[in-house]
PDB file of N, CA and C in Angstrom:
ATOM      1  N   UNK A   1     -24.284   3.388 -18.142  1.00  0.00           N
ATOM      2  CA  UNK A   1     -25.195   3.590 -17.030  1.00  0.00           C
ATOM      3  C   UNK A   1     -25.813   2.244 -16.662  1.00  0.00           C
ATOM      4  N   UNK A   2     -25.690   2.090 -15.443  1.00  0.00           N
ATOM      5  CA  UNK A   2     -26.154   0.965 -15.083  1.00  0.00           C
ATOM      6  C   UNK A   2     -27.965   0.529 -14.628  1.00  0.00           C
ATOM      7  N   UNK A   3     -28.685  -0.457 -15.314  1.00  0.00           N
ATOM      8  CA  UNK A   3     -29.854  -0.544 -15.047  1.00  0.00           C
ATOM      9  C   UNK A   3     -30.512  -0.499 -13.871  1.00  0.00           C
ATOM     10  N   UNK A   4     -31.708  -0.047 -13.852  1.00  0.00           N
ATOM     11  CA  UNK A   4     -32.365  -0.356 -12.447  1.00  0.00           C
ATOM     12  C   UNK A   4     -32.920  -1.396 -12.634  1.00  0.00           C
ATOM     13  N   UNK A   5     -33.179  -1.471 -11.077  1.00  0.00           N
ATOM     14  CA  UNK A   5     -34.292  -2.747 -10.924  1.00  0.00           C
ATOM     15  C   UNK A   5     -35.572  -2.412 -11.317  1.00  0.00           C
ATOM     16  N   UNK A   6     -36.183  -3.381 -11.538  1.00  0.00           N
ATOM     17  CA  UNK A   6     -37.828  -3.173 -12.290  1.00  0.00           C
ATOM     18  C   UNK A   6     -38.725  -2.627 -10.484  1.00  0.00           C
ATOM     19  N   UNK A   7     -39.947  -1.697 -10.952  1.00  0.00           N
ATOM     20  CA  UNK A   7     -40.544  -1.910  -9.733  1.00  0.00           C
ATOM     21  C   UNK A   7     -41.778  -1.082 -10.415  1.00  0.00           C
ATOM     22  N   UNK A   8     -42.875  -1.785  -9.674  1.00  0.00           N
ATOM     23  CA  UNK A   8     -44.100  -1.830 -10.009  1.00  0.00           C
ATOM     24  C   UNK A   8     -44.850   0.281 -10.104  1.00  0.00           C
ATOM     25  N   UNK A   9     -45.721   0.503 -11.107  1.00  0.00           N
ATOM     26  CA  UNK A   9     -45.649   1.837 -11.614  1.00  0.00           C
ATOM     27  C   UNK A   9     -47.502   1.621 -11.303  1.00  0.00           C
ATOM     28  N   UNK A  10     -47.953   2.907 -10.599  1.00  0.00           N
ATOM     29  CA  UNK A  10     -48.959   3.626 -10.466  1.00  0.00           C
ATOM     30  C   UNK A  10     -49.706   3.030 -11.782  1.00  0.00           C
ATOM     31  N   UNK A  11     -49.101   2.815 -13.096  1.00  0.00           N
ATOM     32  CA  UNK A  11     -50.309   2.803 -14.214  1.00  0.00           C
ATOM     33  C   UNK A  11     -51.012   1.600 -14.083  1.00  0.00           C
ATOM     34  N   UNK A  12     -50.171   0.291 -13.147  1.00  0.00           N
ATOM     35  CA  UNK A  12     -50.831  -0.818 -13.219  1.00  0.00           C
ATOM     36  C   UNK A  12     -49.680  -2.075 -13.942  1.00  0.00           C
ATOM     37  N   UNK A  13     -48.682  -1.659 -13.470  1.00  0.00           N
ATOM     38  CA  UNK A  13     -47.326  -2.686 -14.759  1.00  0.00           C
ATOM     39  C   UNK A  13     -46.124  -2.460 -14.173  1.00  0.00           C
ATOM     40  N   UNK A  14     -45.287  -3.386 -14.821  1.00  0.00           N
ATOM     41  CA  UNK A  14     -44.266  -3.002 -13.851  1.00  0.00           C
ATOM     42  C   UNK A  14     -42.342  -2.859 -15.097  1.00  0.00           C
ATOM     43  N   UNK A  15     -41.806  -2.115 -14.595  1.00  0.00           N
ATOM     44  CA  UNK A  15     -41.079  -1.185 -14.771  1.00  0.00           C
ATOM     45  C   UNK A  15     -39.831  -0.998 -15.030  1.00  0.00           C
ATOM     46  N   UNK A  16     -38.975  -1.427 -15.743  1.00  0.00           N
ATOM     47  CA  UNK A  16     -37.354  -1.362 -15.574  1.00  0.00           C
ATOM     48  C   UNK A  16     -36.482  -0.584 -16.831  1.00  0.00           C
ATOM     49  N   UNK A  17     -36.318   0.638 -16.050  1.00  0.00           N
ATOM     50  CA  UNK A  17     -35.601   1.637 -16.960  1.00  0.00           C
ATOM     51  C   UNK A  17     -34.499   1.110 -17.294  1.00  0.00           C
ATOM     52  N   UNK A  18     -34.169   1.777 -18.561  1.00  0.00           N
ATOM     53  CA  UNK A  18     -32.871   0.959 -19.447  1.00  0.00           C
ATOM     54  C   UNK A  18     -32.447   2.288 -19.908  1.00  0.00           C
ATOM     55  N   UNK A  19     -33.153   3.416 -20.561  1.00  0.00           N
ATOM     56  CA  UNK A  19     -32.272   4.730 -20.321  1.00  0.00           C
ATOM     57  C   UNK A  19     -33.209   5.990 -19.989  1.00  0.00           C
ATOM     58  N   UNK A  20     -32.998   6.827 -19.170  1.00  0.00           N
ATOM     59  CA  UNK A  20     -33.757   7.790 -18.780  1.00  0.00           C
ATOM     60  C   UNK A  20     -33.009   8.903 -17.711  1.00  0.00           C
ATOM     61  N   UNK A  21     -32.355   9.792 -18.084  1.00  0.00           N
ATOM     62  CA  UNK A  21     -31.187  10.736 -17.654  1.00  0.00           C
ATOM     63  C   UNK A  21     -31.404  12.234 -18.046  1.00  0.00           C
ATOM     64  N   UNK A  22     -31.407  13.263 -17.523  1.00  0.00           N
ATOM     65  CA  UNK A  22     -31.709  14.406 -18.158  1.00  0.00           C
ATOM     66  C   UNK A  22     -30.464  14.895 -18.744  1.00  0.00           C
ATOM     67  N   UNK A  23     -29.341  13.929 -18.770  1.00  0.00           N
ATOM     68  CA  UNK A  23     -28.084  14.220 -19.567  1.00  0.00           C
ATOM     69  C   UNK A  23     -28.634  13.883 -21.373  1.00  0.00           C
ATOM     70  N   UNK A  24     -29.374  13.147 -21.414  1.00  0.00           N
ATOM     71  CA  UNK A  24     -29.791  12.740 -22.695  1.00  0.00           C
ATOM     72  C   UNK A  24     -31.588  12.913 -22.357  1.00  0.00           C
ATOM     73  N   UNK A  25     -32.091  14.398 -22.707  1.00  0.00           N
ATOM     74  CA  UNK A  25     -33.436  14.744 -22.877  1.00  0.00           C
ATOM     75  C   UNK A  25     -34.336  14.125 -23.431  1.00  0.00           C
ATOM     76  N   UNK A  26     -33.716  13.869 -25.120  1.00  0.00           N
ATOM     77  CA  UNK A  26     -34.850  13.588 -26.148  1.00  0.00           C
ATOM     78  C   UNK A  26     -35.415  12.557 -26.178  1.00  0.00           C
ATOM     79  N   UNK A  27     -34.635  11.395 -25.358  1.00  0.00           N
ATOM     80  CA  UNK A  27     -35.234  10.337 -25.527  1.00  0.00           C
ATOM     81  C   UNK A  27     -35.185   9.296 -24.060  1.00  0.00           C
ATOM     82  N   UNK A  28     -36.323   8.152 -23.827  1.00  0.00           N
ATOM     83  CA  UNK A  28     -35.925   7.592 -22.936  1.00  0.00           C
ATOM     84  C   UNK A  28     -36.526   6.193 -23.110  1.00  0.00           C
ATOM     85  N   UNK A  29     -35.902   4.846 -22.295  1.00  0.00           N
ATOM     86  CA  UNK A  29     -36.402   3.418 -23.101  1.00  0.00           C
ATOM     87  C   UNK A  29     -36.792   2.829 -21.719  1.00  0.00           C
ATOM     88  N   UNK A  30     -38.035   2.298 -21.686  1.00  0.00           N
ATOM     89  CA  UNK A  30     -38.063   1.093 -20.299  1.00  0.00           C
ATOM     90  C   UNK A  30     -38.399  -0.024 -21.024  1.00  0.00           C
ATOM     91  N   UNK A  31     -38.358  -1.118 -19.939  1.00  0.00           N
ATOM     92  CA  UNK A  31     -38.958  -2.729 -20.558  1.00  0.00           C
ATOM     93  C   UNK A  31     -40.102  -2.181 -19.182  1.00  0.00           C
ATOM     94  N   UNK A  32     -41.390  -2.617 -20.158  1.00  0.00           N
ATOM     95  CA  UNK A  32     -42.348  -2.900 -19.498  1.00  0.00           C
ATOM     96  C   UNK A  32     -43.048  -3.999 -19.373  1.00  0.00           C
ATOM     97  N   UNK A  33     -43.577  -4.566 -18.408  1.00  0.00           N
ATOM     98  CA  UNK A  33     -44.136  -5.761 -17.851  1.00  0.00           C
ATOM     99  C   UNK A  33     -45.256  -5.434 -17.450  1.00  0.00           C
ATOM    100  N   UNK A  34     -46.517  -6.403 -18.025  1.00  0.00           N
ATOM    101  CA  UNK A  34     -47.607  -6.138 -17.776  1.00  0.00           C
ATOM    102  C   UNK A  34     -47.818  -7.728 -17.660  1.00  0.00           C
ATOM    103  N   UNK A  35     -48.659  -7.622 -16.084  1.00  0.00           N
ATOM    104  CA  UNK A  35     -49.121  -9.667 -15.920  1.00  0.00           C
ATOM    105  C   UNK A  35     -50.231  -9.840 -16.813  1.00  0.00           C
ATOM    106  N   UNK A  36     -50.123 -10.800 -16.889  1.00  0.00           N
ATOM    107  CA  UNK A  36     -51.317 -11.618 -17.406  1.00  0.00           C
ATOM    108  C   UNK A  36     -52.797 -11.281 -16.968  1.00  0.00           C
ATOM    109  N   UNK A  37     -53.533 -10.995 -18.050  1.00  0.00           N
ATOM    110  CA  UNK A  37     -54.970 -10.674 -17.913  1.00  0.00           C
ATOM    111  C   UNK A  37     -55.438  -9.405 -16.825  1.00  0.00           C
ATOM    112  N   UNK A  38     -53.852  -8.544 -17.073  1.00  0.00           N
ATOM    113  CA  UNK A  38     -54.202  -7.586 -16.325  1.00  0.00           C
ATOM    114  C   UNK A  38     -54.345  -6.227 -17.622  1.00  0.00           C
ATOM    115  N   UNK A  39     -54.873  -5.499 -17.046  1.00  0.00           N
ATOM    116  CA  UNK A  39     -55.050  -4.398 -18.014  1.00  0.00           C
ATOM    117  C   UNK A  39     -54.318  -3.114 -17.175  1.00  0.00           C
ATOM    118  N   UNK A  40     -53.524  -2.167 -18.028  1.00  0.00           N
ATOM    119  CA  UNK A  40     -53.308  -0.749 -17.291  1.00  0.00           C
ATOM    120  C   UNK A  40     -54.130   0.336 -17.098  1.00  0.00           C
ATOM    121  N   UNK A  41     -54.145   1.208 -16.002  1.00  0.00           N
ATOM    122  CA  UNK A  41     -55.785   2.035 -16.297  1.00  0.00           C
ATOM    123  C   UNK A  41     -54.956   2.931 -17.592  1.00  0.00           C
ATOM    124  N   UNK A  42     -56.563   3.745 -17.864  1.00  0.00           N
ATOM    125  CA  UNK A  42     -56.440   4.954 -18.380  1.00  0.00           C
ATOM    126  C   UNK A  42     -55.540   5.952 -18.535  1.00  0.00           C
ATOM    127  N   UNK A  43     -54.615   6.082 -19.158  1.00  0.00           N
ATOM    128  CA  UNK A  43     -53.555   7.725 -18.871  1.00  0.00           C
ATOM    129  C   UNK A  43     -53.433   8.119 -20.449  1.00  0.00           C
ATOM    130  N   UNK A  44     -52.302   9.402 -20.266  1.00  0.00           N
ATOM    131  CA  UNK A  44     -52.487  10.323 -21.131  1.00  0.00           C
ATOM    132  C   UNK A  44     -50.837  10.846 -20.791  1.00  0.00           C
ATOM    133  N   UNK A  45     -49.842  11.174 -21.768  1.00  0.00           N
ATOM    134  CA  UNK A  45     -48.470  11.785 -21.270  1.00  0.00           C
ATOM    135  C   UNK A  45     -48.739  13.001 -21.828  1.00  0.00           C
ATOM    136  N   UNK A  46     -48.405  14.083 -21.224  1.00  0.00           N
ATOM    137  CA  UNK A  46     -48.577  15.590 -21.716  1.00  0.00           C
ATOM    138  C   UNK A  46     -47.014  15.180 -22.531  1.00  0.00           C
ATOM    139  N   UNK A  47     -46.894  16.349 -23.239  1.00  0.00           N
ATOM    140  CA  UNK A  47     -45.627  16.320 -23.563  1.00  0.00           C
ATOM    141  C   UNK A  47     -44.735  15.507 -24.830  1.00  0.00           C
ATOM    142  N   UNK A  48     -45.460  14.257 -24.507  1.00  0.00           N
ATOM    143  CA  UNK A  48     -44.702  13.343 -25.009  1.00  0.00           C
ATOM    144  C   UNK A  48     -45.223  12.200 -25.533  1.00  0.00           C
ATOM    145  N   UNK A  49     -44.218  11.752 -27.109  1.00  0.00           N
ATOM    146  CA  UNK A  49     -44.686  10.897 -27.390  1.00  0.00           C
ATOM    147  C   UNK A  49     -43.891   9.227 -27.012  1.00  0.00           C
ATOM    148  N   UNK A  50     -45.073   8.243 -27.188  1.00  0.00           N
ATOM    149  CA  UNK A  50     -44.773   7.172 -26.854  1.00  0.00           C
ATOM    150  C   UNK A  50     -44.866   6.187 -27.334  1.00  0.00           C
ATOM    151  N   UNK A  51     -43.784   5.060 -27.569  1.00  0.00           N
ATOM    152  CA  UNK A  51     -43.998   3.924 -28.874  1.00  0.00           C
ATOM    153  C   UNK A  51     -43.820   2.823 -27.861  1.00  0.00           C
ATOM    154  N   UNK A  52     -44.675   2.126 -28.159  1.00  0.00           N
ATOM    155  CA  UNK A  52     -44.364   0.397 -27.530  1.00  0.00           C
ATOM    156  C   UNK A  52     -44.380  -0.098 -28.582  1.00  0.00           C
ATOM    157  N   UNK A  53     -43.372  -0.884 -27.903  1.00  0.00           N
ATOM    158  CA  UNK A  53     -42.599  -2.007 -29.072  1.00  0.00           C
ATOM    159  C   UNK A  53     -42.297  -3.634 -28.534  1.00  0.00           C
ATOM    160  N   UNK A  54     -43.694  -4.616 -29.124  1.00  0.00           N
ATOM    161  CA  UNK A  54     -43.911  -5.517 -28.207  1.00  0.00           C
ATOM    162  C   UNK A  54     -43.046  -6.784 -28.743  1.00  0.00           C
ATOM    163  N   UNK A  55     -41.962  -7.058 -27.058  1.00  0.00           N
ATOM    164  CA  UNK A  55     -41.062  -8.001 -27.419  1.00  0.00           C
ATOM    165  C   UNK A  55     -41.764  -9.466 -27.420  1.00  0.00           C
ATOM    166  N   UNK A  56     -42.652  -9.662 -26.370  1.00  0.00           N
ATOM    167  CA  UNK A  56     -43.577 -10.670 -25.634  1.00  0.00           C
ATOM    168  C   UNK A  56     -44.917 -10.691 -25.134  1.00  0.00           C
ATOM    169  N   UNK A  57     -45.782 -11.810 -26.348  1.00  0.00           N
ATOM    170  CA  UNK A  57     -47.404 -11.861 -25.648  1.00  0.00           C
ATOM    171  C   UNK A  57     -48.193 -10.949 -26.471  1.00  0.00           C
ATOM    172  N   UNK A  58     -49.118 -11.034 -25.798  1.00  0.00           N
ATOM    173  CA  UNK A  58     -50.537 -10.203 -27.265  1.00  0.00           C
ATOM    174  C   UNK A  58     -50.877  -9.661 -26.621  1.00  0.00           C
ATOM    175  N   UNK A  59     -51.619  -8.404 -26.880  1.00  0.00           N
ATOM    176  CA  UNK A  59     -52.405  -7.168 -26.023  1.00  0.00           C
ATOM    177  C   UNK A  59     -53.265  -6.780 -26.808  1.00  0.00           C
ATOM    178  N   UNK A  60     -54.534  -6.282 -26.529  1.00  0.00           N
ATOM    179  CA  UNK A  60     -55.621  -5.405 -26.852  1.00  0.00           C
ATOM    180  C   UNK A  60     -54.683  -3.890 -26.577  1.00  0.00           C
ATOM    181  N   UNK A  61     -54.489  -3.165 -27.379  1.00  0.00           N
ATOM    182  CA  UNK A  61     -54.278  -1.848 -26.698  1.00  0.00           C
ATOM    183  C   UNK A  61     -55.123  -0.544 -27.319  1.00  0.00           C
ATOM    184  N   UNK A  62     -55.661   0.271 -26.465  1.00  0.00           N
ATOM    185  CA  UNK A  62     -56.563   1.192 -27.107  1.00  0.00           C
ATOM    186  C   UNK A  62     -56.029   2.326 -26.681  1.00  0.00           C
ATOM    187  N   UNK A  63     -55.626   3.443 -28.105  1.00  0.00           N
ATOM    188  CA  UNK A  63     -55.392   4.399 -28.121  1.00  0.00           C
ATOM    189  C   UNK A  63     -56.678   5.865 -28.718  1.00  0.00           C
ATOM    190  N   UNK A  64     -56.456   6.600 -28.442  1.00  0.00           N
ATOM    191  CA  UNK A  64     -57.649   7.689 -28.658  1.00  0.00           C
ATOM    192  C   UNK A  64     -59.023   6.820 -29.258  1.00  0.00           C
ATOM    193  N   UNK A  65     -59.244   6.050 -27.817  1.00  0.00           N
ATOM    194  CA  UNK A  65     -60.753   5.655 -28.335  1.00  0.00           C
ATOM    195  C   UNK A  65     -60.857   4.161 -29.237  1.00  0.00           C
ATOM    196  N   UNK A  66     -59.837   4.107 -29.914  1.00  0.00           N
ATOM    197  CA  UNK A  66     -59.467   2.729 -30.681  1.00  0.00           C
ATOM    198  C   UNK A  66     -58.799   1.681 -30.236  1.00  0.00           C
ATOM    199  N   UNK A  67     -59.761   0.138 -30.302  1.00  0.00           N
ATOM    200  CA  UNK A  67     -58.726  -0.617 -29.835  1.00  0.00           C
ATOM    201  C   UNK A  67     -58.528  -1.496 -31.067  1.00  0.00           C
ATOM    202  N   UNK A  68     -57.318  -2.406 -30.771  1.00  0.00           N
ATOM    203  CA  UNK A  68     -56.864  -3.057 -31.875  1.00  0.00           C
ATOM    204  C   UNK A  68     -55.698  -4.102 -31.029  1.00  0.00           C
ATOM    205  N   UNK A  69     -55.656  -5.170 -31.550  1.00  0.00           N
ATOM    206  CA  UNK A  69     -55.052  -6.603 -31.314  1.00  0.00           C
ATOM    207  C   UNK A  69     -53.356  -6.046 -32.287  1.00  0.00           C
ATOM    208  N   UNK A  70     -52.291  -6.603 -31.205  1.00  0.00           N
ATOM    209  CA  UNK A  70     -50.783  -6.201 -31.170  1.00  0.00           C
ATOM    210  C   UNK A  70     -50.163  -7.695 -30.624  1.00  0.00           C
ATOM    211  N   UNK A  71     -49.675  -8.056 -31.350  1.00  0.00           N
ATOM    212  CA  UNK A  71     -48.180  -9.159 -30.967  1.00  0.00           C
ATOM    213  C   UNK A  71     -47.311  -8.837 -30.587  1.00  0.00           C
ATOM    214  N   UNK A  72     -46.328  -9.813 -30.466  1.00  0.00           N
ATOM    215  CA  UNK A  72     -44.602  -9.539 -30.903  1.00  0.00           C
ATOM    216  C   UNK A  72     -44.539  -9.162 -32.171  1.00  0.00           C
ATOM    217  N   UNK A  73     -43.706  -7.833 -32.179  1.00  0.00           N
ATOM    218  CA  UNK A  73     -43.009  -7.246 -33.361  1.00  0.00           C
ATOM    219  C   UNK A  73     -43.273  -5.900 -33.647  1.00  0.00           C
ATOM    220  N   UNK A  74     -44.640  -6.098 -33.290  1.00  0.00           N
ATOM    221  CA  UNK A  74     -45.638  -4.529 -33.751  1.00  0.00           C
ATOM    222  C   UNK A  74     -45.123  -3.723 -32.767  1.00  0.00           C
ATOM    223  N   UNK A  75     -45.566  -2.509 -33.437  1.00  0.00           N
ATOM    224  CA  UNK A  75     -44.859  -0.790 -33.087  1.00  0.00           C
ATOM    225  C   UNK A  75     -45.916   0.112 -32.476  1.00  0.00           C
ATOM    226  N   UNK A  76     -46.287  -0.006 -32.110  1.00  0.00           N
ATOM    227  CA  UNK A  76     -47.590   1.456 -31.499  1.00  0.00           C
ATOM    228  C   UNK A  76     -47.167   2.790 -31.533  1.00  0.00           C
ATOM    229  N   UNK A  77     -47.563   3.715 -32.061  1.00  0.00           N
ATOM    230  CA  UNK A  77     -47.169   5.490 -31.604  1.00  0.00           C
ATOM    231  C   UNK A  77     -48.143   5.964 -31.108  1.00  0.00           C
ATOM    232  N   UNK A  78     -48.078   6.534 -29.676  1.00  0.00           N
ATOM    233  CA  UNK A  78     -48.957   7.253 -29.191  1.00  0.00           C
ATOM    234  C   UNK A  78     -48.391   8.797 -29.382  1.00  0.00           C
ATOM    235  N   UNK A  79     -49.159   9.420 -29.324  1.00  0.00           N
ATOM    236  CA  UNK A  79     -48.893  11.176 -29.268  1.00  0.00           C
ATOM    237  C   UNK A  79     -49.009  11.655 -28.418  1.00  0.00           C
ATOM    238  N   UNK A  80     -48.352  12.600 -28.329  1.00  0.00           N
ATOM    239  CA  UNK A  80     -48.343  13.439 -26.800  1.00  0.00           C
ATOM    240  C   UNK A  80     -50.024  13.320 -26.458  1.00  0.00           C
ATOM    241  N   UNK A  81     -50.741  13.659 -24.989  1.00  0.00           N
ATOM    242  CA  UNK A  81     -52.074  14.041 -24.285  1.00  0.00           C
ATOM    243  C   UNK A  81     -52.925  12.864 -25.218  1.00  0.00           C
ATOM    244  N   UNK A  82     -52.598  11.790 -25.757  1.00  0.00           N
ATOM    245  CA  UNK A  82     -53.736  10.990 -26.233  1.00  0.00           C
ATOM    246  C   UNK A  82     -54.211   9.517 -25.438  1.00  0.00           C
ATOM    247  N   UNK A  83     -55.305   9.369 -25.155  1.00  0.00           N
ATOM    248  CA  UNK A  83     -55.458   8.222 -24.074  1.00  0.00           C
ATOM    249  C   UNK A  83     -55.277   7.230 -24.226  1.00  0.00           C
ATOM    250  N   UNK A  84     -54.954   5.951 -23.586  1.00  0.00           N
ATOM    251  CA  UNK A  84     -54.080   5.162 -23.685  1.00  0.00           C
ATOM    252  C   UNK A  84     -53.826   3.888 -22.749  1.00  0.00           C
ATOM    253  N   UNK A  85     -54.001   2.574 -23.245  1.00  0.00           N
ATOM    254  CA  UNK A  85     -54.259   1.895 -22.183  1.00  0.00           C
ATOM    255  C   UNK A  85     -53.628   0.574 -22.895  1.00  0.00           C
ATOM    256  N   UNK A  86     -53.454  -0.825 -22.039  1.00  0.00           N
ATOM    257  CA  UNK A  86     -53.336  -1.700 -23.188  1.00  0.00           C
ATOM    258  C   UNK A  86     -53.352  -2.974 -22.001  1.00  0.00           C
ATOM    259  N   UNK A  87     -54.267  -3.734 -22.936  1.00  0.00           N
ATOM    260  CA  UNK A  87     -55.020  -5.256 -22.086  1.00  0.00           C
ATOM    261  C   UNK A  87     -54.137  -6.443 -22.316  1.00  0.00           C
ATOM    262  N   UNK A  88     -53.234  -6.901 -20.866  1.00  0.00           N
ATOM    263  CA  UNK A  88     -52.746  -8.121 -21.627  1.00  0.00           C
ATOM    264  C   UNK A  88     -53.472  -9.307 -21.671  1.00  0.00           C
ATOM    265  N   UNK A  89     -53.521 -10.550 -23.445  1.00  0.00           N
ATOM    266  CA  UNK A  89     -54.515 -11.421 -23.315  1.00  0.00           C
ATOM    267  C   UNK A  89     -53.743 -12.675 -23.452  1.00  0.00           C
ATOM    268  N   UNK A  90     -52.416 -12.580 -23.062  1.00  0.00           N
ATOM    269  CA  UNK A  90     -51.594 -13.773 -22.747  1.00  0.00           C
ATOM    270  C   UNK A  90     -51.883 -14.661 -21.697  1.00  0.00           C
ATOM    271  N   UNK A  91     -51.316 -15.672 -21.954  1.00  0.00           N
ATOM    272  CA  UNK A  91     -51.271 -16.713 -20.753  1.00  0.00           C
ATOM    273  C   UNK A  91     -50.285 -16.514 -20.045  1.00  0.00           C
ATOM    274  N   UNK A  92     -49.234 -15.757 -20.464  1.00  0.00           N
ATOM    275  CA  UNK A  92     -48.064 -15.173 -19.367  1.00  0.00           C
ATOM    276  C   UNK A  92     -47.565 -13.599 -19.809  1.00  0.00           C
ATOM    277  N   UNK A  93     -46.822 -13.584 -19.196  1.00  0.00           N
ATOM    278  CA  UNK A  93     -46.778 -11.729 -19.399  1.00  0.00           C
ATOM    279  C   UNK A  93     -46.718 -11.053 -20.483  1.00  0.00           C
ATOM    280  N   UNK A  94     -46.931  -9.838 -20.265  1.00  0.00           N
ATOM    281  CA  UNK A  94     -46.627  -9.140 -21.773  1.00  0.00           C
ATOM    282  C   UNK A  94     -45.729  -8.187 -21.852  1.00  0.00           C
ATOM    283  N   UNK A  95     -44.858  -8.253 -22.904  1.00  0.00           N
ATOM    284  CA  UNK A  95     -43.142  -7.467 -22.381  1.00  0.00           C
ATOM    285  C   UNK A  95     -43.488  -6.745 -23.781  1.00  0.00           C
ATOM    286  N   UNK A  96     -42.664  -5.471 -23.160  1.00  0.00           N
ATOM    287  CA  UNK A  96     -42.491  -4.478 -24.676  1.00  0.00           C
ATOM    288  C   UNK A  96     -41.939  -3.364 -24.266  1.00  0.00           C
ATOM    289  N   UNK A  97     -40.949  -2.419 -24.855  1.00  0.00           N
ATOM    290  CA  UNK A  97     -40.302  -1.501 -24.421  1.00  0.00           C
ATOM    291  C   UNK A  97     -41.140   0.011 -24.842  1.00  0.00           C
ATOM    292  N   UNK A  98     -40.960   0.688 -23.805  1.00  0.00           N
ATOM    293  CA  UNK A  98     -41.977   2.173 -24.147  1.00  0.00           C
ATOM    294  C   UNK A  98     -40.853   3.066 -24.544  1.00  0.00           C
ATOM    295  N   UNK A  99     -40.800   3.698 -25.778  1.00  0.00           N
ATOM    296  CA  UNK A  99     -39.537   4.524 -25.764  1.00  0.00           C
ATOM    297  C   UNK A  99     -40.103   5.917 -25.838  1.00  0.00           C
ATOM    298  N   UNK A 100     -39.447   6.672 -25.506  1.00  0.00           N
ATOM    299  CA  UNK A 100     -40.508   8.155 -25.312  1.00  0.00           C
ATOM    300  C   UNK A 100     -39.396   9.432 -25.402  1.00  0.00           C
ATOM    301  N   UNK A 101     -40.457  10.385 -26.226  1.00  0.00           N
ATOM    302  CA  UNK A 101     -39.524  11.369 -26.443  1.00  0.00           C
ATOM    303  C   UNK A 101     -40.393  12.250 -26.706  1.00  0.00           C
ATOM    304  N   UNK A 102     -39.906  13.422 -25.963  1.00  0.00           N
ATOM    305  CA  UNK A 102     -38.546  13.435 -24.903  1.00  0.00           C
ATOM    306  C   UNK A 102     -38.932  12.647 -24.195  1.00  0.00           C
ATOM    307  N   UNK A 103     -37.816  12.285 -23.482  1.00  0.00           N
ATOM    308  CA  UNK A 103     -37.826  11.429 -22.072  1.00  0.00           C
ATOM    309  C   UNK A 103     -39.232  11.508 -21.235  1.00  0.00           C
ATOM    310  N   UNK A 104     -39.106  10.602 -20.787  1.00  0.00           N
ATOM    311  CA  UNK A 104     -40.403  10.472 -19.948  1.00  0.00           C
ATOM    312  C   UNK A 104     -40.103  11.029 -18.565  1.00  0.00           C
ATOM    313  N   UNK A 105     -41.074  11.680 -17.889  1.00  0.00           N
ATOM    314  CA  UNK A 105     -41.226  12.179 -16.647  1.00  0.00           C
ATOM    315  C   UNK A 105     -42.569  11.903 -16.099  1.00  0.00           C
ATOM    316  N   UNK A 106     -42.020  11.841 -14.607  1.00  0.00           N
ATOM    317  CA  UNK A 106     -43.561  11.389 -14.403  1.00  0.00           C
ATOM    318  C   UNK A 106     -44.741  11.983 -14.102  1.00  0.00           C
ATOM    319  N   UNK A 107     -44.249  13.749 -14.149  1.00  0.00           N
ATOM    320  CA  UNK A 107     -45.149  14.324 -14.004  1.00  0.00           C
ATOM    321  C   UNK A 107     -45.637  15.232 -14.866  1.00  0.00           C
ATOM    322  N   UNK A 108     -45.524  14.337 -16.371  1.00  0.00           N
ATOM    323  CA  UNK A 108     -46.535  14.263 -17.439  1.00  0.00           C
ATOM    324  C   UNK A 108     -47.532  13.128 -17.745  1.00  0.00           C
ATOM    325  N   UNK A 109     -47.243  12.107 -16.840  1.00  0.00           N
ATOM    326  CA  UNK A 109     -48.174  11.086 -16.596  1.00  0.00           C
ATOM    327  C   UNK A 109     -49.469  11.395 -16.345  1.00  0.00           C
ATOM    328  N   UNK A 110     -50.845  11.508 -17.104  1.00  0.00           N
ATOM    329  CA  UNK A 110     -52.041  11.792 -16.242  1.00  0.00           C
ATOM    330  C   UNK A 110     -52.662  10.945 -16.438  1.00  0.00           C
ATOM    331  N   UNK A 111     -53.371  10.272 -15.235  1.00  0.00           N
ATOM    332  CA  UNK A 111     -54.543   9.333 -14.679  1.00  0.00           C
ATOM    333  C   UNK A 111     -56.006   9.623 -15.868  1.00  0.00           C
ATOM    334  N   UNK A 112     -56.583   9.327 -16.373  1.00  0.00           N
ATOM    335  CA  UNK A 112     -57.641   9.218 -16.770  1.00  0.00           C
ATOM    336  C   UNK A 112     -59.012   8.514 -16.814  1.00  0.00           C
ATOM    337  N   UNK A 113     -59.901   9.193 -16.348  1.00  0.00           N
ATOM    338  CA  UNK A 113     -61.333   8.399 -15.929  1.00  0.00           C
ATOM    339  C   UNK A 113     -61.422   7.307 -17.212  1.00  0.00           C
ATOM    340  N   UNK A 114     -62.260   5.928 -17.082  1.00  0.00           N
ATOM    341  CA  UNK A 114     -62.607   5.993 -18.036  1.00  0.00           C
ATOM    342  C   UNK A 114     -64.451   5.992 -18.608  1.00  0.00           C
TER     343      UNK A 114
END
């Protein structure tokens, strides 16, 4: 299957699916791009859980209420409906792949006040 192009996502980051097909449910992988000294808002995935896995750059990322300092290498698990955000504090972008399972859809994506 051939990649898409990256393109910028409602959460605040931007986007390039690498697998995500309802031929293969359980699971799905993007590279995500987040600029510099930008932060993503607030959300929450019903459904589903979600691991970033940071290839490039440092982030603050705060999950249910907790934040905590992430490099290259480190693993995050978020759980299905838990809130979720993550600050990049690089001098250039911050890359890391979200892998999610089941697959991600986007209309388990929810916006959250903060």
């Amino acid at each position: 299957m051939a990649k898409e192009k990256e393109f910028f996502f409602k959460e605040g980051c931007f986007i390039e699916e690498w697998h995500n097909s309802s031929v293969d449910k359980d699971c799905s992988v993007a590279k995500v791009r987040v600029e510099r000294e930008q932060t993503t808002k607030l959300h929450a995935l019903k459904h589903t859980t979600e691991r970033y896995i940071v290839l490039e750059g440092a982030a603050d990322v705060t999950v249910a209420g907790q934040t905590w300092f992430i490099t290259t290498g480190d693993v995050v698990v978020i759980p299905p409906g838990v809130a979720q955000k993550i600050k990049n504090l690089g001098t250039s972008d911050l890359i890391f792949l979200a892998v999610c399972s089941p697959r991600f859809q986007e209309e388990n994506y929810v916006e959250l006040k903060e």
